[in-house]
C-alpha atoms as a PDB file:
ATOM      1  CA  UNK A   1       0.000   0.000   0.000  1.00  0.00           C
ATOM      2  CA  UNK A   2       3.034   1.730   0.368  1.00  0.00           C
ATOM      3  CA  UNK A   3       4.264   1.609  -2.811  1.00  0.00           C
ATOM      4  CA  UNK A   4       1.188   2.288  -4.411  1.00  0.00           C
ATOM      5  CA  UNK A   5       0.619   5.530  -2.378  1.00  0.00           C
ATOM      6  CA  UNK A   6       4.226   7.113  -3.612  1.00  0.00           C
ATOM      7  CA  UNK A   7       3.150   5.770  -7.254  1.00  0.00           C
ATOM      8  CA  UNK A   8      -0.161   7.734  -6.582  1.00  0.00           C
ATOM      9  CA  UNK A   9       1.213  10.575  -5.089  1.00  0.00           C
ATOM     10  CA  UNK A  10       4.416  10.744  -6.910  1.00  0.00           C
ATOM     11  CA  UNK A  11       4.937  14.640  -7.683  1.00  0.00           C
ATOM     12  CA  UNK A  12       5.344  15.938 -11.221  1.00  0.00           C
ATOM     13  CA  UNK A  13       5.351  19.496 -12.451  1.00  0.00           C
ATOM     14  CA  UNK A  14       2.830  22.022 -12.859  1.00  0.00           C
ATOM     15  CA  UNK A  15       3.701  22.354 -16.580  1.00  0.00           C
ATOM     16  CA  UNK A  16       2.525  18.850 -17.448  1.00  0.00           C
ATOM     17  CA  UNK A  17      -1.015  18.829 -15.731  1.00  0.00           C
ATOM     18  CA  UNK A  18      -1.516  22.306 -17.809  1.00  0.00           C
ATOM     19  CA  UNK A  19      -0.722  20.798 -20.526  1.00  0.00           C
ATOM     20  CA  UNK A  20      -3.242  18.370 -20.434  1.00  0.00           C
ATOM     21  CA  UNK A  21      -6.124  21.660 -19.344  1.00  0.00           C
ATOM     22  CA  UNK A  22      -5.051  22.733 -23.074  1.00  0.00           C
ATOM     23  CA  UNK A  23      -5.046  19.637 -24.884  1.00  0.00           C
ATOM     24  CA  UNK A  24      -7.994  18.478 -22.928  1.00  0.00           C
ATOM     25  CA  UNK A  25     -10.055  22.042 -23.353  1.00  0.00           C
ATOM     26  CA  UNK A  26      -8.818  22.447 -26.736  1.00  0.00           C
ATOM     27  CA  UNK A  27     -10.251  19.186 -27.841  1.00  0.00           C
ATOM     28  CA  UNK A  28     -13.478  20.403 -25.723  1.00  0.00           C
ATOM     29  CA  UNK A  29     -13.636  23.524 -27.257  1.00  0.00           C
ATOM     30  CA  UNK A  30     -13.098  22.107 -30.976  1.00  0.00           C
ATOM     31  CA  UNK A  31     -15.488  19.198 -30.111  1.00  0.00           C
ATOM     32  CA  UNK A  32     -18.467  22.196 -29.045  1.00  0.00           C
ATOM     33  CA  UNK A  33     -17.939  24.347 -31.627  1.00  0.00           C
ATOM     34  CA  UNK A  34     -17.474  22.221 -34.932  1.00  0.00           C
ATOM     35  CA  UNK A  35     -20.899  20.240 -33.710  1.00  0.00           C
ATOM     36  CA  UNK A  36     -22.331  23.160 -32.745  1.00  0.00           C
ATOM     37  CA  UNK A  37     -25.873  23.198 -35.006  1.00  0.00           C
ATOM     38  CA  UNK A  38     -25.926  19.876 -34.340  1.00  0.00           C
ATOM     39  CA  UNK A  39     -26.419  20.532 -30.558  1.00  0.00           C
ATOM     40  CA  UNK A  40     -28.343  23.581 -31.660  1.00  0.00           C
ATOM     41  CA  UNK A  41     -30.699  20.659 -33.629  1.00  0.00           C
ATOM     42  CA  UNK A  42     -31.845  18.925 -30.749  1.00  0.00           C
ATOM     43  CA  UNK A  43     -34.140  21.609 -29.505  1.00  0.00           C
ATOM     44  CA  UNK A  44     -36.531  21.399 -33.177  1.00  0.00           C
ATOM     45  CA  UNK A  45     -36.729  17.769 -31.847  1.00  0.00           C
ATOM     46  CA  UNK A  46     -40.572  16.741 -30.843  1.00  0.00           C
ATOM     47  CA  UNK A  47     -40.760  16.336 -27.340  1.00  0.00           C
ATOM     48  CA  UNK A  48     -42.214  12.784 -26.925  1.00  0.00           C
ATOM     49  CA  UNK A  49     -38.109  11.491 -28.653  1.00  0.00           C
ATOM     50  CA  UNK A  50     -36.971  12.817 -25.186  1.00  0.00           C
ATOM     51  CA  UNK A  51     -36.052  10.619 -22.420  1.00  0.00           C
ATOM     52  CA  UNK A  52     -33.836  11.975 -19.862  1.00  0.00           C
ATOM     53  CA  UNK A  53     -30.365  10.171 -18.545  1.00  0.00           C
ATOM     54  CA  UNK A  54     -28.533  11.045 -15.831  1.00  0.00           C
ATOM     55  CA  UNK A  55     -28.209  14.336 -14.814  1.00  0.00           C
ATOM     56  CA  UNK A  56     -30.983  15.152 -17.083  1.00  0.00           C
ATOM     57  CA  UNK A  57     -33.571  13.581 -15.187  1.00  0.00           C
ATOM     58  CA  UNK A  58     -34.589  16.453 -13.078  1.00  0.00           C
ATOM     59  CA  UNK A  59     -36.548  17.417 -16.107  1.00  0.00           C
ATOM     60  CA  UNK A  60     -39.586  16.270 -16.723  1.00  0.00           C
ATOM     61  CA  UNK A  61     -39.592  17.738 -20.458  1.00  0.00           C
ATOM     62  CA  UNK A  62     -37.104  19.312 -22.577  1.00  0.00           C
ATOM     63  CA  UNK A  63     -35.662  22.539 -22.860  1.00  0.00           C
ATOM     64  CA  UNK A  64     -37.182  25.438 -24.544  1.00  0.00           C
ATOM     65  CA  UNK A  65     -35.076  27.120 -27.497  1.00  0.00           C
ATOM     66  CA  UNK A  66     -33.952  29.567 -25.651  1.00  0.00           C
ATOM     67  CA  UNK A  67     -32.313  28.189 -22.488  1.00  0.00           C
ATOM     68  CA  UNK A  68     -30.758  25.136 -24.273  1.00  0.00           C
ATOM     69  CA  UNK A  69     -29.175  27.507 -27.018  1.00  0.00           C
ATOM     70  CA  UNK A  70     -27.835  30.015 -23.666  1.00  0.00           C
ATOM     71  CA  UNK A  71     -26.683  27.097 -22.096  1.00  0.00           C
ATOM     72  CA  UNK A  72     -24.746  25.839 -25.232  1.00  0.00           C
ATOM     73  CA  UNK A  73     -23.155  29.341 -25.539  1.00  0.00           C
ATOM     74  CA  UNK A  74     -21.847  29.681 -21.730  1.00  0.00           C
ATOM     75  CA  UNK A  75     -20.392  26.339 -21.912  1.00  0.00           C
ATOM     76  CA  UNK A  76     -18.572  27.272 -25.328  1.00  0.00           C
ATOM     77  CA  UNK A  77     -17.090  30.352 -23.658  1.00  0.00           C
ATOM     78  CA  UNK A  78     -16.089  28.506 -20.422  1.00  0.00           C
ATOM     79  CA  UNK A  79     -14.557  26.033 -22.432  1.00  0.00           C
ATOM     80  CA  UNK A  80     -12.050  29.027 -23.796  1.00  0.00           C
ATOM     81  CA  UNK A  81     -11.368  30.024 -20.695  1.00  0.00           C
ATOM     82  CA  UNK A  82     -10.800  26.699 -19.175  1.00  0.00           C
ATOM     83  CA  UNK A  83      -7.839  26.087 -21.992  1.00  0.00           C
ATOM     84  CA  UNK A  84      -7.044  30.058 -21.120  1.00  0.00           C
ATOM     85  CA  UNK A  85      -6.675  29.160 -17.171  1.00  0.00           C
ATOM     86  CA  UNK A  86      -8.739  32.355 -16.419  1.00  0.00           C
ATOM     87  CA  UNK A  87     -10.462  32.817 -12.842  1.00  0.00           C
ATOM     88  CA  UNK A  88      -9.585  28.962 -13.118  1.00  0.00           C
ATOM     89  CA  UNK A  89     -11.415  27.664  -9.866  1.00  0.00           C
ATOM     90  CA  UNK A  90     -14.518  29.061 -10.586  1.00  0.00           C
ATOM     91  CA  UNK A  91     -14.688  28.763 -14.644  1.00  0.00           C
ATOM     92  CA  UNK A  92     -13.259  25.160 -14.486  1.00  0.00           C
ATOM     93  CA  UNK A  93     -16.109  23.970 -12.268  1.00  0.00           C
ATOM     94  CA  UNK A  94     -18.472  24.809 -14.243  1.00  0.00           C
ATOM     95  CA  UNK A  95     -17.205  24.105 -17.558  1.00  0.00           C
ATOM     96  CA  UNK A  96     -16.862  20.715 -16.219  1.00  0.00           C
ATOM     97  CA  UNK A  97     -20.528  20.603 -14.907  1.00  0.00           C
ATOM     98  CA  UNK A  98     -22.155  22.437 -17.966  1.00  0.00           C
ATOM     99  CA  UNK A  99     -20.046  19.687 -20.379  1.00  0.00           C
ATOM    100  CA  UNK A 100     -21.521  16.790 -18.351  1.00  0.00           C
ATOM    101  CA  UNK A 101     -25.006  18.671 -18.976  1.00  0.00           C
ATOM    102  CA  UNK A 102     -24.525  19.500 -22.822  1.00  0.00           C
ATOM    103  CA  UNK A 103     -23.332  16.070 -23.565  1.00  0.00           C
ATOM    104  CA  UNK A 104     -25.564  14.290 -21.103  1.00  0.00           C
ATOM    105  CA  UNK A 105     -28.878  16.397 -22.626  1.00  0.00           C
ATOM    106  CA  UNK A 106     -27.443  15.235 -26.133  1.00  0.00           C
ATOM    107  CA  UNK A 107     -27.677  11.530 -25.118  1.00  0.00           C
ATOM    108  CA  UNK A 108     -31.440  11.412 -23.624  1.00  0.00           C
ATOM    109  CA  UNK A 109     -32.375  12.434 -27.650  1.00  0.00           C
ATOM    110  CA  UNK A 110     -31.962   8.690 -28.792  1.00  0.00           C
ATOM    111  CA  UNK A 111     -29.067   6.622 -27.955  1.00  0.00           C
ATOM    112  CA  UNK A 112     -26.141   7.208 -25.359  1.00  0.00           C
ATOM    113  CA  UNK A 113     -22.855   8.618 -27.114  1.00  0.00           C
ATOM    114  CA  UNK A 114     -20.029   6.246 -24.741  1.00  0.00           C
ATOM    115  CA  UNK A 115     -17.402   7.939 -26.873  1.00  0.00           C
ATOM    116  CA  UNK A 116     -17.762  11.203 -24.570  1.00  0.00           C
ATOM    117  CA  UNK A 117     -18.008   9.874 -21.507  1.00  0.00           C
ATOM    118  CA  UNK A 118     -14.181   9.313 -20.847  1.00  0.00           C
ATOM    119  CA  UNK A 119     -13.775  13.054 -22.027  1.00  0.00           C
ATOM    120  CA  UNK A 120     -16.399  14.679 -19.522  1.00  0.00           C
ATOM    121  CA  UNK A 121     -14.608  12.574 -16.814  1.00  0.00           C
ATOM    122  CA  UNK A 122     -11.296  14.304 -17.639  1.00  0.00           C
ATOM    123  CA  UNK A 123     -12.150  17.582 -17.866  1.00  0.00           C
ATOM    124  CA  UNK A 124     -14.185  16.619 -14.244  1.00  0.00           C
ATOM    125  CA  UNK A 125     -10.598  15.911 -12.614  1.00  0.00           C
ATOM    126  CA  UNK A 126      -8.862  18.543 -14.323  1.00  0.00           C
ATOM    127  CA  UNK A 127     -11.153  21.154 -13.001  1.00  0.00           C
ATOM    128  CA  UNK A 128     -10.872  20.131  -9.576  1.00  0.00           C
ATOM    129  CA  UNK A 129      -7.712  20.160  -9.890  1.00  0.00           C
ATOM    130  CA  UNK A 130      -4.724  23.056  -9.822  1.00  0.00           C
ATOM    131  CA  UNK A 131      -4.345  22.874 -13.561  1.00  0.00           C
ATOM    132  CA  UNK A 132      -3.715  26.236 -14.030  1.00  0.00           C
ATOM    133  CA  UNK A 133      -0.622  26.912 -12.139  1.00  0.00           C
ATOM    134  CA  UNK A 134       0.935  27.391 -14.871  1.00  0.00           C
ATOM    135  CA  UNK A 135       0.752  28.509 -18.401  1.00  0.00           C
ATOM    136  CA  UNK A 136      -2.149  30.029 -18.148  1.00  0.00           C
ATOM    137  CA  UNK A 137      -3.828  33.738 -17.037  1.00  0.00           C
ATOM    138  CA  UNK A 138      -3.648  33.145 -13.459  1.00  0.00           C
ATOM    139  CA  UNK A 139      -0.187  31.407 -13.623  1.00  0.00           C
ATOM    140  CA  UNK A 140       1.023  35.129 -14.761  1.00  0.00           C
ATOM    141  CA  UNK A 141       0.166  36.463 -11.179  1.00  0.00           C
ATOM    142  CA  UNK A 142       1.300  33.974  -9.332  1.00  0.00           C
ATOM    143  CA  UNK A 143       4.770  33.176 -10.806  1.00  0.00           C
ATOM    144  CA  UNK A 144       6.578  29.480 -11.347  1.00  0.00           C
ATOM    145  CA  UNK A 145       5.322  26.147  -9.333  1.00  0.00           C
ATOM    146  CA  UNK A 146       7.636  23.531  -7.778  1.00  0.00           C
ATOM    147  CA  UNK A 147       7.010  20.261  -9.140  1.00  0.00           C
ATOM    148  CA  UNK A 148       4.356  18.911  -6.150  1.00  0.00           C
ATOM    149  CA  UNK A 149       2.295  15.658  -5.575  1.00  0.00           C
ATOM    150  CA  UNK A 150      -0.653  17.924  -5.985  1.00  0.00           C
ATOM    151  CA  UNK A 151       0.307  18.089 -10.131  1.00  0.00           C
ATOM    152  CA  UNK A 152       0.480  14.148  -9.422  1.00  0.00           C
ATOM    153  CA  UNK A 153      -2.460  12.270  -8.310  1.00  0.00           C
ATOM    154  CA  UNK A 154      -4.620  14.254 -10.776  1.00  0.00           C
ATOM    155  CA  UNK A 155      -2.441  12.863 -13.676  1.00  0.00           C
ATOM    156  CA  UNK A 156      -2.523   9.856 -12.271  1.00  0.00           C
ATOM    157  CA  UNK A 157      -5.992   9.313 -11.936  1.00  0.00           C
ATOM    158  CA  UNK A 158      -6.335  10.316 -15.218  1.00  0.00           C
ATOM    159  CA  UNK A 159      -4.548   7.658 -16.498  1.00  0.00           C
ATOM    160  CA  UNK A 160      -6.497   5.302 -14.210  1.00  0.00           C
ATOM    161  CA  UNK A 161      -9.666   6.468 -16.081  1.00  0.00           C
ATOM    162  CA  UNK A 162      -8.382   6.074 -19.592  1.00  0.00           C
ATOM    163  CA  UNK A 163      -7.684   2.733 -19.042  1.00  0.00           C
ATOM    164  CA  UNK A 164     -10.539   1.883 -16.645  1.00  0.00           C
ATOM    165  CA  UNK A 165     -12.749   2.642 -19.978  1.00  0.00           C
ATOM    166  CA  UNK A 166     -11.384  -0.316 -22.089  1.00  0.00           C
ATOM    167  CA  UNK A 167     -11.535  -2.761 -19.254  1.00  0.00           C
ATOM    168  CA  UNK A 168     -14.858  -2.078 -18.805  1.00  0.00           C
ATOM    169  CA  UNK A 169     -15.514  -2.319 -22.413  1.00  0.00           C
ATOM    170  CA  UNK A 170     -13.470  -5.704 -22.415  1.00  0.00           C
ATOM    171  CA  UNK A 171     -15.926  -6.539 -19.611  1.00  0.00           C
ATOM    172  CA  UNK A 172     -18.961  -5.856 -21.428  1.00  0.00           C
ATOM    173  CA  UNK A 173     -17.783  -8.073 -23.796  1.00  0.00           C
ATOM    174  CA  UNK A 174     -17.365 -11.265 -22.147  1.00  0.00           C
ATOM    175  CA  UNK A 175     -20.794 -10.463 -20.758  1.00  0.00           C
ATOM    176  CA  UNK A 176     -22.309 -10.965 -23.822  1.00  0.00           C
ATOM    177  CA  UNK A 177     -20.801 -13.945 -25.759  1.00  0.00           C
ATOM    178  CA  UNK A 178     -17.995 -15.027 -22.306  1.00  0.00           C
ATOM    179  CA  UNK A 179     -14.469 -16.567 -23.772  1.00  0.00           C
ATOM    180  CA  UNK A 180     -16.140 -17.726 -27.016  1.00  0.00           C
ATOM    181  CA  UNK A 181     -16.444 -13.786 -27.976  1.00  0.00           C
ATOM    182  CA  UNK A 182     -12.868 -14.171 -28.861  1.00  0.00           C
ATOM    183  CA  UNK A 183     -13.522 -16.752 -31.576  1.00  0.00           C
ATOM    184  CA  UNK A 184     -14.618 -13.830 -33.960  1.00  0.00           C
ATOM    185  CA  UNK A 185     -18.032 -14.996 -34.596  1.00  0.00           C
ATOM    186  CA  UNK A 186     -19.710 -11.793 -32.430  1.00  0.00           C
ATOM    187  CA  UNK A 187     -17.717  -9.347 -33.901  1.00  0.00           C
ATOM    188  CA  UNK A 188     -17.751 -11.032 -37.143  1.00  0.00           C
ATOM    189  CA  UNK A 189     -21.765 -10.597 -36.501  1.00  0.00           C
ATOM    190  CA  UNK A 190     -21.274  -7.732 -35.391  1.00  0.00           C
ATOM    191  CA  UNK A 191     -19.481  -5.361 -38.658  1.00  0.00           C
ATOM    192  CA  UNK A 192     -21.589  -7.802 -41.028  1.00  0.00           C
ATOM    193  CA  UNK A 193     -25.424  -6.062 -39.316  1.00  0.00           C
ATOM    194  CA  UNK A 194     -23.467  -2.698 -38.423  1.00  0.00           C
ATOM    195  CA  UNK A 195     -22.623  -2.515 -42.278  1.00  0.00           C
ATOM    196  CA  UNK A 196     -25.491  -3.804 -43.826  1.00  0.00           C
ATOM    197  CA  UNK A 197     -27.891  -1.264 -41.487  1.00  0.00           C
ATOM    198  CA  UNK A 198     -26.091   1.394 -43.046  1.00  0.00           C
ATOM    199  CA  UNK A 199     -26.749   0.445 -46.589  1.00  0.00           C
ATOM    200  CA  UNK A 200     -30.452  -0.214 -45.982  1.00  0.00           C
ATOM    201  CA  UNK A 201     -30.655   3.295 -44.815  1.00  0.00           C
ATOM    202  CA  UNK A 202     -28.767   5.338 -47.214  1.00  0.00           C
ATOM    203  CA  UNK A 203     -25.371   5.768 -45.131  1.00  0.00           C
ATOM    204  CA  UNK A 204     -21.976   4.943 -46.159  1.00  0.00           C
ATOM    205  CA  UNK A 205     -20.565   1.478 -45.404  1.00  0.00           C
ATOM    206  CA  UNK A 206     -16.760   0.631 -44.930  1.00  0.00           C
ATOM    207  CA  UNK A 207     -15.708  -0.607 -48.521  1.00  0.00           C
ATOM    208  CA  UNK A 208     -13.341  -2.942 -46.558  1.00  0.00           C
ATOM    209  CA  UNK A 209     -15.825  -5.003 -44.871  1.00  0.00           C
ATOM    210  CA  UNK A 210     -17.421  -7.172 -47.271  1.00  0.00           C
ATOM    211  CA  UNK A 211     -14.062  -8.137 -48.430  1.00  0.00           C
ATOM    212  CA  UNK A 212     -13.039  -9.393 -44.818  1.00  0.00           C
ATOM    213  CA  UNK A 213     -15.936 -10.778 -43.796  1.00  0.00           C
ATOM    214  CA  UNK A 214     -15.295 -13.526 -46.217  1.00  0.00           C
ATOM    215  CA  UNK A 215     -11.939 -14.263 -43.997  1.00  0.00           C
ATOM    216  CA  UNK A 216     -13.326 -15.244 -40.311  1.00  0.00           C
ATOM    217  CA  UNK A 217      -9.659 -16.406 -39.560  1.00  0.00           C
ATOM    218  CA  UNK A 218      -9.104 -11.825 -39.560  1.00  0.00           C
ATOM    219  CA  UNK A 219     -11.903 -11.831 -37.070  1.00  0.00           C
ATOM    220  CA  UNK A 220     -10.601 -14.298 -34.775  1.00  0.00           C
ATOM    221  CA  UNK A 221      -7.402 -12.380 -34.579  1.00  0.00           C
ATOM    222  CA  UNK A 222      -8.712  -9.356 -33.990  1.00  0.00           C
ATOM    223  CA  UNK A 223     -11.696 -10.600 -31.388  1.00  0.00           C
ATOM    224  CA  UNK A 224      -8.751 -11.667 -29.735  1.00  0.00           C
ATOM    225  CA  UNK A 225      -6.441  -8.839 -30.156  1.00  0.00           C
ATOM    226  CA  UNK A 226      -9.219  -6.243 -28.748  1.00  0.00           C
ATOM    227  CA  UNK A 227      -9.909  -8.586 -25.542  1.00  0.00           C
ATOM    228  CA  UNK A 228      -6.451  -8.299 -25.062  1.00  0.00           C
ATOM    229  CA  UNK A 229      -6.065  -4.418 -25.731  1.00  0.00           C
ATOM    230  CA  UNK A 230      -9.023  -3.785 -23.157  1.00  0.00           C
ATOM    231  CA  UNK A 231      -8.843  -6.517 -20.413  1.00  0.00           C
ATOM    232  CA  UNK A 232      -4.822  -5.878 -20.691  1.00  0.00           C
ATOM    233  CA  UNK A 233      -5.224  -1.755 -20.327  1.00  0.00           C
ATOM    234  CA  UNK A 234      -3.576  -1.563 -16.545  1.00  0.00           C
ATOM    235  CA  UNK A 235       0.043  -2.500 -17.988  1.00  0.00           C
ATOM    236  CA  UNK A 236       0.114   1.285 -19.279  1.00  0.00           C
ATOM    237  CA  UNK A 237      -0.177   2.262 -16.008  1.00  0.00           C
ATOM    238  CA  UNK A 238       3.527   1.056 -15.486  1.00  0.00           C
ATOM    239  CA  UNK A 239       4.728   4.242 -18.221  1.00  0.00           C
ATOM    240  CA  UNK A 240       7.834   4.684 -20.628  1.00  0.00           C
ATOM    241  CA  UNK A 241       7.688   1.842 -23.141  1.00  0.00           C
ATOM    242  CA  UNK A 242       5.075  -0.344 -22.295  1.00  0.00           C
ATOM    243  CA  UNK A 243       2.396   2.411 -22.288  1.00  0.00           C
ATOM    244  CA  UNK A 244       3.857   3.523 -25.795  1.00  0.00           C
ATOM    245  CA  UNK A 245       3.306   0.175 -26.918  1.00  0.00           C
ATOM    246  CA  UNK A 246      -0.240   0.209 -25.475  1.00  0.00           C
ATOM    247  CA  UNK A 247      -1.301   3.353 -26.811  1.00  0.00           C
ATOM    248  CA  UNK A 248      -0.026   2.481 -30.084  1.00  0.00           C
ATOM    249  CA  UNK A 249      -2.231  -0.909 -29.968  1.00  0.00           C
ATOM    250  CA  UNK A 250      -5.478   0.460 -28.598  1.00  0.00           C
ATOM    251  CA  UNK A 251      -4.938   3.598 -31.316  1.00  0.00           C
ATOM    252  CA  UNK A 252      -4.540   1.388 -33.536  1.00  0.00           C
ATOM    253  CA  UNK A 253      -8.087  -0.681 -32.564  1.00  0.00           C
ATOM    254  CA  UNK A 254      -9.568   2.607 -32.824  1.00  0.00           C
ATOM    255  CA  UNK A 255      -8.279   2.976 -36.562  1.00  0.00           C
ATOM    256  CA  UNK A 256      -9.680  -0.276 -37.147  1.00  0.00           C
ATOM    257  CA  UNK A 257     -13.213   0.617 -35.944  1.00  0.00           C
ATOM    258  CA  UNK A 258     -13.134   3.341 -38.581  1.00  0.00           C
ATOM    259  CA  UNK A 259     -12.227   1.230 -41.286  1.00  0.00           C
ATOM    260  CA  UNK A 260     -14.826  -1.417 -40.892  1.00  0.00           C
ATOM    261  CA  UNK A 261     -17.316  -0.020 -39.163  1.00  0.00           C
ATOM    262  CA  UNK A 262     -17.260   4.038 -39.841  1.00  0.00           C
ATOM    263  CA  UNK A 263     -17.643   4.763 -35.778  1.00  0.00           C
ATOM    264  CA  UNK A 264     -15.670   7.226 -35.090  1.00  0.00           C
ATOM    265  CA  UNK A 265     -14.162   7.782 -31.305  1.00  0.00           C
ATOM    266  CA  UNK A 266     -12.379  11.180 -31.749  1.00  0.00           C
ATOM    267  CA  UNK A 267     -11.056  11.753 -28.173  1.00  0.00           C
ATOM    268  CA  UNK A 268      -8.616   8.688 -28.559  1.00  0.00           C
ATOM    269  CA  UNK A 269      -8.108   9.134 -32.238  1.00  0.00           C
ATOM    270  CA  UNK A 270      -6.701  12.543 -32.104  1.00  0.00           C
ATOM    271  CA  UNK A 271      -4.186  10.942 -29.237  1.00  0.00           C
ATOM    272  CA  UNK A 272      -5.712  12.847 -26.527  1.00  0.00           C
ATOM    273  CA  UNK A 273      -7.172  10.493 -24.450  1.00  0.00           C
ATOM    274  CA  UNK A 274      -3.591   8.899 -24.155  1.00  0.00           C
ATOM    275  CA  UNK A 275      -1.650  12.280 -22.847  1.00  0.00           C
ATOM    276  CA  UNK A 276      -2.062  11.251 -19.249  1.00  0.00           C
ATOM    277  CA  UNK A 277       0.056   8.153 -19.624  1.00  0.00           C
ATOM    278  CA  UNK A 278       3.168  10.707 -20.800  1.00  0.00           C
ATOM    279  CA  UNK A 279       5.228  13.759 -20.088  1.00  0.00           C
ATOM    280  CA  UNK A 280       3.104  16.000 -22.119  1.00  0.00           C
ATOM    281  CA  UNK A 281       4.186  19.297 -20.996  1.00  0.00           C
ATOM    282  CA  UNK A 282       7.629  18.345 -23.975  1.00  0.00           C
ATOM    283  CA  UNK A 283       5.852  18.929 -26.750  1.00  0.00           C
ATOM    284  CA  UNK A 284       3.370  21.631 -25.077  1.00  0.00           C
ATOM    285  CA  UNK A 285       6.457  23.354 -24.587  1.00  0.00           C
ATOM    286  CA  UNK A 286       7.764  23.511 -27.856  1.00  0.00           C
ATOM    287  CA  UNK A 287       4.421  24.565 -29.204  1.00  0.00           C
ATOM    288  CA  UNK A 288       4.034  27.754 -26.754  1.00  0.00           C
ATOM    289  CA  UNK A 289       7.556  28.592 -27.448  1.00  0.00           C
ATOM    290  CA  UNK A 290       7.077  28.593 -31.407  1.00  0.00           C
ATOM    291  CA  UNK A 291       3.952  30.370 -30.413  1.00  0.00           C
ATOM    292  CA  UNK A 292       5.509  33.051 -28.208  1.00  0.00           C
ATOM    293  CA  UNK A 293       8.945  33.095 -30.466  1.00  0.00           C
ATOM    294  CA  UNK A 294       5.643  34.328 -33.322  1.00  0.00           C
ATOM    295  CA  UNK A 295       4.473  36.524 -31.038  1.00  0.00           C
ATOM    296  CA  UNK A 296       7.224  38.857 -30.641  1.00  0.00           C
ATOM    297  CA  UNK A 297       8.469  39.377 -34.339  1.00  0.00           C
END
């Protein structure tokens, strides 16, 4: 217990838990804005397609126009200035809570959306944590930070989540077919109806997947392969190479997804979901000082 304590607690510097507020708020931000009339959408929907989850459920009907669309717009703008670091303990709080809101609200018109879940529950640590001691606007007033176990448990447990996500999802697996899911005959199942669904209604199916599906020896391997990806997630926990090799894999699964299926999971895709495992305040560093190097010419 020990042990595990110092690896919970182990301190790190300021500069790498802000870097994760940007890439974390930026993908936030990005995420809001380029989706934006889609969110905006949901309030021309009829009411009876409405059927609140989660935090949601203290409504007993939807939203009118107007306080959905104000809603959308404050968390937009507190997103900026959660990636800014401005008046950070009170704008990151509610960033966080408005996010879980927007995205929750999104999910009670139809089917959940799973691929945002792991992002709300970042930016949910990050804003109760002291993300913004540096590189930020409230970092300016208060000068540099020590490296401190404060900047460490948050990374941590970031880290934790990511990979608590594709255990789970490794879990839900062997729920539904047990050991015999890594045969390949579910998933097999699985792209064959996810594919053909899209061609009955009009959308576009992965040109890749009526190929394959002729070859269930490629779905056996990569049944397998994914079981071992998720259920095999805590190794990355351990850092430096193995977690590389890890993120490489479960990026990779995500590619994967995309080519047979068209289901797109953005957060890991982009890499983002996989910063807590690393020292991402290196390349954050050479960014802001190409940005700042800009800045003064």
């Amino acid at each position: 217990m020990t042990a595990a304590l110092r690896w919970w607690f182990r301190p790190a510097p300021a500069e790498r838990l802000a870097a994760l507020r940007i890439l974390v708020g930026a993908f936030a931000f990005l995420y809001l804005t380029t989706r934006l009339p889609m969110f905006l959408g949901y309030a021309r929907f009829p009411a009876r397609d409405f059927v609140p989850l989660g935090v949601t459920r203290i409504l007993e009907q939807p939203l009118s126009a107007a306080a959905h669309t104000a809603i959308l717009v404050i968390t937009v703008v507190l997103a900026a200035a959660f990636v800014a670091g401005v008046w950070y303990r009170v704008t990151a709080p509610l960033f966080a809570a408005l996010l879980l809101w927007v995205l929750t609200y999104r999910s009670s018109w139809g089917m959940p959306f799973h691929t945002e879940n792991l992002l709300v529950l970042h930016v949910i640590v990050l804003a109760l944590a002291p993300a913004a001691d540096a590189w930020s606007v409230d970092a300016r007033r208060r000068g540099a930070s020590s490296p401190s176990e404060a900047y460490g448990w948050p990374l941590r447990l970031m880290a934790a989540l990511t990979c608590l996500t594709y255990v789970l999802a490794g879990i839900a697996k062997l729920r539904l077919g047990g050991l015999a899911w890594a045969e390949g005959d579910f998933l097999r199942d699985q792209v064959a109806v996810d594919n053909l669904r899209k061609v009955l209604l009009g959308a576009d199916a992965s040109p890749l997947a009526t190929p394959l599906l002729e070859h269930a020896w490629l779905f056996e391997v990569m049944a397998f392969a994914t079981l071992a990806i998720e259920l095999g997630a805590p190794v990355a926990l351990a850092g430096g190479r193995v977690a590389l090799a890890w993120a490489l894999l479960a990026w990779g699964f995500h590619v994967g997804v995309v080519a047979l299926m068209a289901i797109v999971f953005p957060y890991p895709l982009v890499w983002v979901a996989y910063a807590p495992l690393f020292a991402a305040e290196r390349p954050m560093a050479w960014v802001i000082g190409k940005v700042q190097a800009r800045a003064r010419r």
